[in-house]
C-alpha atoms as a PDB file:
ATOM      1  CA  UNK A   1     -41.171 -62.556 -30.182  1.00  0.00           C
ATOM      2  CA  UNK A   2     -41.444 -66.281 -31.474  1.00  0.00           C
ATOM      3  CA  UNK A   3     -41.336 -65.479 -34.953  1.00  0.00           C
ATOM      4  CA  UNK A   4     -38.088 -67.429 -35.268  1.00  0.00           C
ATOM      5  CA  UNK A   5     -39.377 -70.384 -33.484  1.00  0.00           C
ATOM      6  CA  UNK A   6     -42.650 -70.473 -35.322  1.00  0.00           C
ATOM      7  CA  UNK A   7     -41.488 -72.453 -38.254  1.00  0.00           C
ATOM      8  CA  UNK A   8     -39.918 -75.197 -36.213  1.00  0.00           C
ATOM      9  CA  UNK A   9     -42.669 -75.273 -33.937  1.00  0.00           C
ATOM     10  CA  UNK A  10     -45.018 -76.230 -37.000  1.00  0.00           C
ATOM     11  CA  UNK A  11     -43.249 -78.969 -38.100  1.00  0.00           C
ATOM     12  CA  UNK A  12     -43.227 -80.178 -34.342  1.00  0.00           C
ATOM     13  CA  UNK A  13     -39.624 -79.242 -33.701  1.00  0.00           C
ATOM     14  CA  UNK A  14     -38.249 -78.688 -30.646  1.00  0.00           C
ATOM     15  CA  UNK A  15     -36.201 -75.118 -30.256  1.00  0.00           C
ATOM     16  CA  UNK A  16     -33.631 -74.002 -27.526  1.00  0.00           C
ATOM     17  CA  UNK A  17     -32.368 -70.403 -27.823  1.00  0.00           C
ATOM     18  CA  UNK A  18     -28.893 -69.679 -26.136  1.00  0.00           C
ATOM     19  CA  UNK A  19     -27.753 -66.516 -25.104  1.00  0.00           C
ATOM     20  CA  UNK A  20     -24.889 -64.964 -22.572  1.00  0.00           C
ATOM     21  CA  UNK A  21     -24.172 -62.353 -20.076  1.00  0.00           C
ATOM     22  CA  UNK A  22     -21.399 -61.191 -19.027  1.00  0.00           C
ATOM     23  CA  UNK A  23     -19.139 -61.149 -22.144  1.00  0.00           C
ATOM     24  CA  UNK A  24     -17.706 -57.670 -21.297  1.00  0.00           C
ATOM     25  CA  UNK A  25     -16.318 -56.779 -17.906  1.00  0.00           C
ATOM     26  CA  UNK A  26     -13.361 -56.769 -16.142  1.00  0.00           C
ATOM     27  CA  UNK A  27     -13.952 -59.033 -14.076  1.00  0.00           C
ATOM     28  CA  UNK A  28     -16.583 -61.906 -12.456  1.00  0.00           C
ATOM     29  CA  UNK A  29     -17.578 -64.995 -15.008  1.00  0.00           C
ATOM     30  CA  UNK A  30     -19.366 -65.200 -17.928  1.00  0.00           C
ATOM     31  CA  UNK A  31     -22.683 -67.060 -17.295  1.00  0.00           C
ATOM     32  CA  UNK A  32     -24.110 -68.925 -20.859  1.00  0.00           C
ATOM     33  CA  UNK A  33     -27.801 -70.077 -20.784  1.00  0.00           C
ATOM     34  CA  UNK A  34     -29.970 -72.632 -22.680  1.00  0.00           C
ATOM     35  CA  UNK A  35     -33.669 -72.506 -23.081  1.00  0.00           C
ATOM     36  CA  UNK A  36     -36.281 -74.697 -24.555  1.00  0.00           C
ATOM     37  CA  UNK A  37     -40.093 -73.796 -24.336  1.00  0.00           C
ATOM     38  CA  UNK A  38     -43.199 -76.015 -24.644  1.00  0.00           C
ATOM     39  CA  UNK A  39     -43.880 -75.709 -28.740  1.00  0.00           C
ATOM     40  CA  UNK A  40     -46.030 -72.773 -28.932  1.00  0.00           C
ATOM     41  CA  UNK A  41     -45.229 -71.205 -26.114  1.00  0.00           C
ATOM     42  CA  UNK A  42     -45.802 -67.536 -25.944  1.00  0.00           C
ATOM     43  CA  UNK A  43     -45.173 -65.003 -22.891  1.00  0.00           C
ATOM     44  CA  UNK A  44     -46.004 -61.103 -23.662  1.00  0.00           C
ATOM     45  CA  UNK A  45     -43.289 -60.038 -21.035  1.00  0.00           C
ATOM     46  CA  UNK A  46     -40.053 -61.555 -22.105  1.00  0.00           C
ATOM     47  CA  UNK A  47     -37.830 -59.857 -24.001  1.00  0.00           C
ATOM     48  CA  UNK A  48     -34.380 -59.274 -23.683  1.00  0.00           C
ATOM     49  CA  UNK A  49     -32.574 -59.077 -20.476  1.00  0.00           C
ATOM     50  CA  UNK A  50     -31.336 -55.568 -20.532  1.00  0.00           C
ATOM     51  CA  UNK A  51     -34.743 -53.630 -21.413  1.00  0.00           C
ATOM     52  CA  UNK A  52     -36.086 -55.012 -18.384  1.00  0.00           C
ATOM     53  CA  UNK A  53     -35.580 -53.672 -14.649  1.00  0.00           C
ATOM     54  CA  UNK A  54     -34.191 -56.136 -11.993  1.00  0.00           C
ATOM     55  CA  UNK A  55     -37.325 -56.552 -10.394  1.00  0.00           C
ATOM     56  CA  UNK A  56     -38.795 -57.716 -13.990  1.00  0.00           C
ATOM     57  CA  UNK A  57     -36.005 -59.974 -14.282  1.00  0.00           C
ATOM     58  CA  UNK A  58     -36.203 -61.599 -11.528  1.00  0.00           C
ATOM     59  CA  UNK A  59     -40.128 -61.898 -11.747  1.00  0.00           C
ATOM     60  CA  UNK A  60     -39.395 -63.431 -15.433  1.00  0.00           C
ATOM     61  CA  UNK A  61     -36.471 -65.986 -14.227  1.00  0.00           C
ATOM     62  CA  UNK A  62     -38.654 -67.702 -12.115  1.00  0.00           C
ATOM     63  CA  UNK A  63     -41.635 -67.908 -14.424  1.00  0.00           C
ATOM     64  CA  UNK A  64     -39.114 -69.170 -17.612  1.00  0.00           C
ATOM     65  CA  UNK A  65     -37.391 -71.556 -14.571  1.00  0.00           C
ATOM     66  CA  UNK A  66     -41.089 -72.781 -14.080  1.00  0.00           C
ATOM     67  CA  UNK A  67     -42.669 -73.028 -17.762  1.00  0.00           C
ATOM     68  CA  UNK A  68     -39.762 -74.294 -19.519  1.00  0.00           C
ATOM     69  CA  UNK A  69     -39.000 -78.122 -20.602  1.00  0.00           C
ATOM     70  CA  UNK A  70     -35.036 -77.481 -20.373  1.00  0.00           C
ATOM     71  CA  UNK A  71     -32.920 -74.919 -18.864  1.00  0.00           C
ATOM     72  CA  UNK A  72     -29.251 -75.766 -19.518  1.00  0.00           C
ATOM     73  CA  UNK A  73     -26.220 -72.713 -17.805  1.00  0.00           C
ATOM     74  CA  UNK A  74     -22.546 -73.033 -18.331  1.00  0.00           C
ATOM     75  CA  UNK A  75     -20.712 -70.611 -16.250  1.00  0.00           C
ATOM     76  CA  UNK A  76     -16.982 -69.776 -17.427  1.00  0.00           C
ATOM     77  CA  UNK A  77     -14.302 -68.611 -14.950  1.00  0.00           C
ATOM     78  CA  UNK A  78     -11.651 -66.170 -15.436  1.00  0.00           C
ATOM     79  CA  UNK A  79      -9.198 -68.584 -15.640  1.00  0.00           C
ATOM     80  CA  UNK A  80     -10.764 -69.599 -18.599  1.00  0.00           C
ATOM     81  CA  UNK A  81     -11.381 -66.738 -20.078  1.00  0.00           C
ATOM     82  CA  UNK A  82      -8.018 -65.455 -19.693  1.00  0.00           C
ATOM     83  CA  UNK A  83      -6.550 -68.604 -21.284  1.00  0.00           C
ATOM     84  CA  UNK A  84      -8.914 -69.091 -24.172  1.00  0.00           C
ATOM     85  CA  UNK A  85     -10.628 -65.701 -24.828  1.00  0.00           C
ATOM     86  CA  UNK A  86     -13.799 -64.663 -24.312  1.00  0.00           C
ATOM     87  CA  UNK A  87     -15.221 -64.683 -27.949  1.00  0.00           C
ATOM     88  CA  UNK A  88     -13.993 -68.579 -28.053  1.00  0.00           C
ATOM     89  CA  UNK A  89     -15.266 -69.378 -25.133  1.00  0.00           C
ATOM     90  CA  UNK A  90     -18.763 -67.791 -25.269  1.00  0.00           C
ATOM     91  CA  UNK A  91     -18.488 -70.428 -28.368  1.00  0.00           C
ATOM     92  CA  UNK A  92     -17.504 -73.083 -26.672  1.00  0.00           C
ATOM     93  CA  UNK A  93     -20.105 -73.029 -23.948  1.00  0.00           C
ATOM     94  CA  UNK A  94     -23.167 -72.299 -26.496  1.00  0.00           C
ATOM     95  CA  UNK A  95     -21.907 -75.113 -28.822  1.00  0.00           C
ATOM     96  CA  UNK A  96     -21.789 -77.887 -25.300  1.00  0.00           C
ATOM     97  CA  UNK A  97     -25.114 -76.443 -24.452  1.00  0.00           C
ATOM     98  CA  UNK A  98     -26.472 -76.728 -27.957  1.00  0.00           C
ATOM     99  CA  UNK A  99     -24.736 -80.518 -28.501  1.00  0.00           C
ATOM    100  CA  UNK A 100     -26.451 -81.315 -24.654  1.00  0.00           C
ATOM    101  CA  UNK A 101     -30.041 -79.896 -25.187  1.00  0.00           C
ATOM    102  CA  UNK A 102     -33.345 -81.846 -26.285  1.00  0.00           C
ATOM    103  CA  UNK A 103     -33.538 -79.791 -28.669  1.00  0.00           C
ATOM    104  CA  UNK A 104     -33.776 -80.456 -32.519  1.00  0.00           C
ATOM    105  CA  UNK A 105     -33.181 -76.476 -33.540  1.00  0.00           C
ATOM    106  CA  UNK A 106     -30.807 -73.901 -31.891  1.00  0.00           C
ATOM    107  CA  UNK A 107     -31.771 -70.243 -32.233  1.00  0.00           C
ATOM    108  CA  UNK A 108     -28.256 -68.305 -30.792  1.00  0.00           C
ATOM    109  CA  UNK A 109     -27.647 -64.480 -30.531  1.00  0.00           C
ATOM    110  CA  UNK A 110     -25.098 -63.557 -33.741  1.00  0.00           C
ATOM    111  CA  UNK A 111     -23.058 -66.636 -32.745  1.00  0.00           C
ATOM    112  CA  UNK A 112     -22.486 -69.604 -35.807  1.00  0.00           C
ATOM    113  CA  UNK A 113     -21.969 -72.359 -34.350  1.00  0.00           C
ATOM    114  CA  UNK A 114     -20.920 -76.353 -35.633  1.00  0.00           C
ATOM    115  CA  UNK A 115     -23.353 -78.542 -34.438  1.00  0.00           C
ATOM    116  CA  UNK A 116     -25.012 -81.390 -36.187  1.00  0.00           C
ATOM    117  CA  UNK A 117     -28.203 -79.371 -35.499  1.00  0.00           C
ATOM    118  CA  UNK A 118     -29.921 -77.006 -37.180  1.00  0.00           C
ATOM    119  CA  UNK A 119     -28.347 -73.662 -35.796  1.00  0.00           C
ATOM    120  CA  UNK A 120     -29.951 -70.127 -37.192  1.00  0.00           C
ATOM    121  CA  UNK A 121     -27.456 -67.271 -35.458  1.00  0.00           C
ATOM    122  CA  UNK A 122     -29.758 -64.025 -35.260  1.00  0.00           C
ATOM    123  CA  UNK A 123     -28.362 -60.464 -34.954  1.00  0.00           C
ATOM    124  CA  UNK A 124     -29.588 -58.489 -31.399  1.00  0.00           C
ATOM    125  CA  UNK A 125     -31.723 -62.213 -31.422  1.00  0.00           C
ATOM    126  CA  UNK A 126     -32.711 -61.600 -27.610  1.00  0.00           C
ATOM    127  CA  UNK A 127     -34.890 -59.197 -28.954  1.00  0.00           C
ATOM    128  CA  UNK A 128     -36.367 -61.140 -31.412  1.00  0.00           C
ATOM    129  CA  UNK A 129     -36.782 -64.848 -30.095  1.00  0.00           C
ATOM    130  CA  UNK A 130     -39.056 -65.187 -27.188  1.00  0.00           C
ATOM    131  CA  UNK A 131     -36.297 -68.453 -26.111  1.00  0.00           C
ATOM    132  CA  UNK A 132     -32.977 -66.420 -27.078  1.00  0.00           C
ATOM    133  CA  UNK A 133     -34.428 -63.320 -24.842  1.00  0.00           C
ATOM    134  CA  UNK A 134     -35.650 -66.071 -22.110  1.00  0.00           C
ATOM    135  CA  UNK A 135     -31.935 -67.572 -21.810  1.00  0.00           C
ATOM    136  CA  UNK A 136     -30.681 -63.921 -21.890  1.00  0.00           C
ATOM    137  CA  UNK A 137     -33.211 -63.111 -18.660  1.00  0.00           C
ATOM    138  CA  UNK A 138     -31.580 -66.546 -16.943  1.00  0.00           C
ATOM    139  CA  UNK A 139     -28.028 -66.026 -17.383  1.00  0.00           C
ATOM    140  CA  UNK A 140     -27.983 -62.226 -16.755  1.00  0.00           C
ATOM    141  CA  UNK A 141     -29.797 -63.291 -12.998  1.00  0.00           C
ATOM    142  CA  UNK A 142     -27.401 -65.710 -12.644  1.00  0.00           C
ATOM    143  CA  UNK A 143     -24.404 -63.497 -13.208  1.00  0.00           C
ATOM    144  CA  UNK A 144     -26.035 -60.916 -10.973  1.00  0.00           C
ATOM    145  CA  UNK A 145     -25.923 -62.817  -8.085  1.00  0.00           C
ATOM    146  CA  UNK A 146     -22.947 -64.626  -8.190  1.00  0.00           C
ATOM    147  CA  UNK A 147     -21.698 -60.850  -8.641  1.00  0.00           C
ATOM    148  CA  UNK A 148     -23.686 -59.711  -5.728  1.00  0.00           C
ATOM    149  CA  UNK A 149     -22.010 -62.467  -3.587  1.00  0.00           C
ATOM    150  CA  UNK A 150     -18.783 -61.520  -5.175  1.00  0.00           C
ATOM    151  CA  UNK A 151     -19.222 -57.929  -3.489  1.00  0.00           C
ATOM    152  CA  UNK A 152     -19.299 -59.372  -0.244  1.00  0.00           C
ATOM    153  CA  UNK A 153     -15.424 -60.468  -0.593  1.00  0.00           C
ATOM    154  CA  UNK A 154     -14.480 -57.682  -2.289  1.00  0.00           C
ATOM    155  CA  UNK A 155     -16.361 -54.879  -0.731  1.00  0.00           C
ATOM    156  CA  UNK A 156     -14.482 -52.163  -1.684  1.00  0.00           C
ATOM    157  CA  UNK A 157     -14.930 -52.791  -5.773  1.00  0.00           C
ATOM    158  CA  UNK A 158     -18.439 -51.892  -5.934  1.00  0.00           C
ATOM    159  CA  UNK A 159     -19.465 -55.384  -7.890  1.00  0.00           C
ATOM    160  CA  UNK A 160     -23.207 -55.384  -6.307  1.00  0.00           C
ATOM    161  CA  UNK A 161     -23.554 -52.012  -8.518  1.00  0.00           C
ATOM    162  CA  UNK A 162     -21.696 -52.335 -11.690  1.00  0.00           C
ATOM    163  CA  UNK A 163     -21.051 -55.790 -11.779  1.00  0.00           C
ATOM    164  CA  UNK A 164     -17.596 -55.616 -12.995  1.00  0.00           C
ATOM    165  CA  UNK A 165     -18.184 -53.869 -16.115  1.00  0.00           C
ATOM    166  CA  UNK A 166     -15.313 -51.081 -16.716  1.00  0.00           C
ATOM    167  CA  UNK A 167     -16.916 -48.030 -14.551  1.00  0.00           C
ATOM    168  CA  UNK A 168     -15.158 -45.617 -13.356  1.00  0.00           C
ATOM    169  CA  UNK A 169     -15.921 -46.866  -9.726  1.00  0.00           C
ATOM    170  CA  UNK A 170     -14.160 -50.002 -11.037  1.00  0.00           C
ATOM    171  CA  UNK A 171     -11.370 -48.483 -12.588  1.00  0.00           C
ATOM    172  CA  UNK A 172     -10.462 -46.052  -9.525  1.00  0.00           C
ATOM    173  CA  UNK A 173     -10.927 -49.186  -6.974  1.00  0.00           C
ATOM    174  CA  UNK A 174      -8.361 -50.786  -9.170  1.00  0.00           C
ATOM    175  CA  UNK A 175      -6.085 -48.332  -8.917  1.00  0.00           C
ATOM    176  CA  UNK A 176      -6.474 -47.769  -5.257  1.00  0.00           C
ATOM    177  CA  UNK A 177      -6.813 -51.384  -4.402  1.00  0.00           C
ATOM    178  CA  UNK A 178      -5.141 -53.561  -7.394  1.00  0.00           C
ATOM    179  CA  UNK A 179      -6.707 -56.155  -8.973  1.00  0.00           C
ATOM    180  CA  UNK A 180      -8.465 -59.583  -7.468  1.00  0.00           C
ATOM    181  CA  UNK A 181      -8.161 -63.338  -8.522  1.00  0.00           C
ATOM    182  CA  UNK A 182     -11.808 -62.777 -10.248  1.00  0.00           C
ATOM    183  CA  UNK A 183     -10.274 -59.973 -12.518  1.00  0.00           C
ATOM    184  CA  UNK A 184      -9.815 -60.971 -15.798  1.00  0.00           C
ATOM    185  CA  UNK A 185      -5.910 -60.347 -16.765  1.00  0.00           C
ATOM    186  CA  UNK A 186      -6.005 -60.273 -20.411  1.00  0.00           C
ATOM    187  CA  UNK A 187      -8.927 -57.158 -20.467  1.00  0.00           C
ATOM    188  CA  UNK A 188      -7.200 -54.138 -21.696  1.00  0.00           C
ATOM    189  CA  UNK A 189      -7.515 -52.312 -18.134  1.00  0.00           C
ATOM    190  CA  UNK A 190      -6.833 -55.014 -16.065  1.00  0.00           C
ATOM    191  CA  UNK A 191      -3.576 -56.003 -18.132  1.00  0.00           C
ATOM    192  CA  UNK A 192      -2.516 -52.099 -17.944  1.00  0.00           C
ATOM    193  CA  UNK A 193      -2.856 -51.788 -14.718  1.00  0.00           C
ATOM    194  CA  UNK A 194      -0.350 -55.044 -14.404  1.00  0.00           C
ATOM    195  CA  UNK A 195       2.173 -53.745 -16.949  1.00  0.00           C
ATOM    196  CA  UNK A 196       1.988 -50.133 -14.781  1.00  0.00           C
ATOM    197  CA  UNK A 197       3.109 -52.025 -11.745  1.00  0.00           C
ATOM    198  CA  UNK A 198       6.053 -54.102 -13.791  1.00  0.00           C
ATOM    199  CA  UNK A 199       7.257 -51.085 -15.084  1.00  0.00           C
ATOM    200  CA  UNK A 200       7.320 -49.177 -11.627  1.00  0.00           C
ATOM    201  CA  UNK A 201       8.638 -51.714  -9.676  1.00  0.00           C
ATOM    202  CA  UNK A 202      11.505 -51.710 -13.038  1.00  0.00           C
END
């Protein structure tokens, strides 16, 4: 899993893999996480976020939160999202965190990004970086429980289960109960839903 960091790590480099969760629901933020190991750090149990149970996960996050020199997480509203667009903004937030980390190398899941650092973008990379799938395992926690605390406002959505990904639990509360200031407008669904009501109410 550190293949990718190896060669930096030899010539004493210092590596941060960046990864996000979040990208694709309807609704709740996008959490983007930073992660920089010791050099030579190795951990047989990491690996990317979503081949791993929730108890795993949250066994790993505190481990990664207690081994690792820097941890860096941007979180990015649906305001933000909405204005800007996801892709963009995933961007955005992995370019700050690369720009802010100790870090003299940035390992990123299929994202190119311009930094003045060295940046290698690696396709399905949280499965292939031991840092990439570490920053996966922290931001997908993170997003989980700001979407479990979520569900407490909006009982009636389901968030605690499906996290605002488009379910069909999701899409019928939406249609029963309309949509919330953490919905994201622009999604397809979301911004259906909206047009629907327009065009009634016309």
């Amino acid at each position: 899993m550190n293949t990718f960091e190896m060669p930096f790590w030899r010539d004493n480099k210092v590596v941060c893999g960046i990864d996000e969760a979040g990208r694709g629901p309807l609704a709740g933020p996008m959490v983007v996480a930073g992660v920089v190991f010791p050099i030579g750090y190795q951990h047989s149990l990491i690996n990317d976020s979503k081949q791993l149970s929730e108890k795993k996960r949250n066994l790993l996050f505190c481990e990664i939160m207690r081994d690792a020199v820097e941890v860096i997480v941007v979180v990015v509203d649906e305001a933000t999202i909405d204005k800007v667009n996801i892709y963009q903004c995933a961007k955005l937030a992995m370019a700050n965190i690369a720009k802010c980390s100790i870090a003299n190398a940035i390992l990123t899941d299929a994202m190119p990004l311009e930094v003045k650092k060295d940046v290698t973008s690696i396709i399905k990379g949280d499965t292939k970086s031991i840092s990439i799938a570490a920053a996966s395992i922290i931001a997908k926690v993170i997003r989980d429980t700001k979407m479990k605390h979520l569900d407490k406002l909006y009982p009636e959505y389901g968030f605690a289960k499906h996290k605002g990904y488009c379910t069909k639990v999701h899409l019928d509360a939406i249609g029963t109960y309309g949509i919330t200031p953490i919905h994201r407008r622009t999604f397809a669904p979301v911004a259906y839903h909206q047009q629907s009501l327009f065009t009634d109410k016309g």
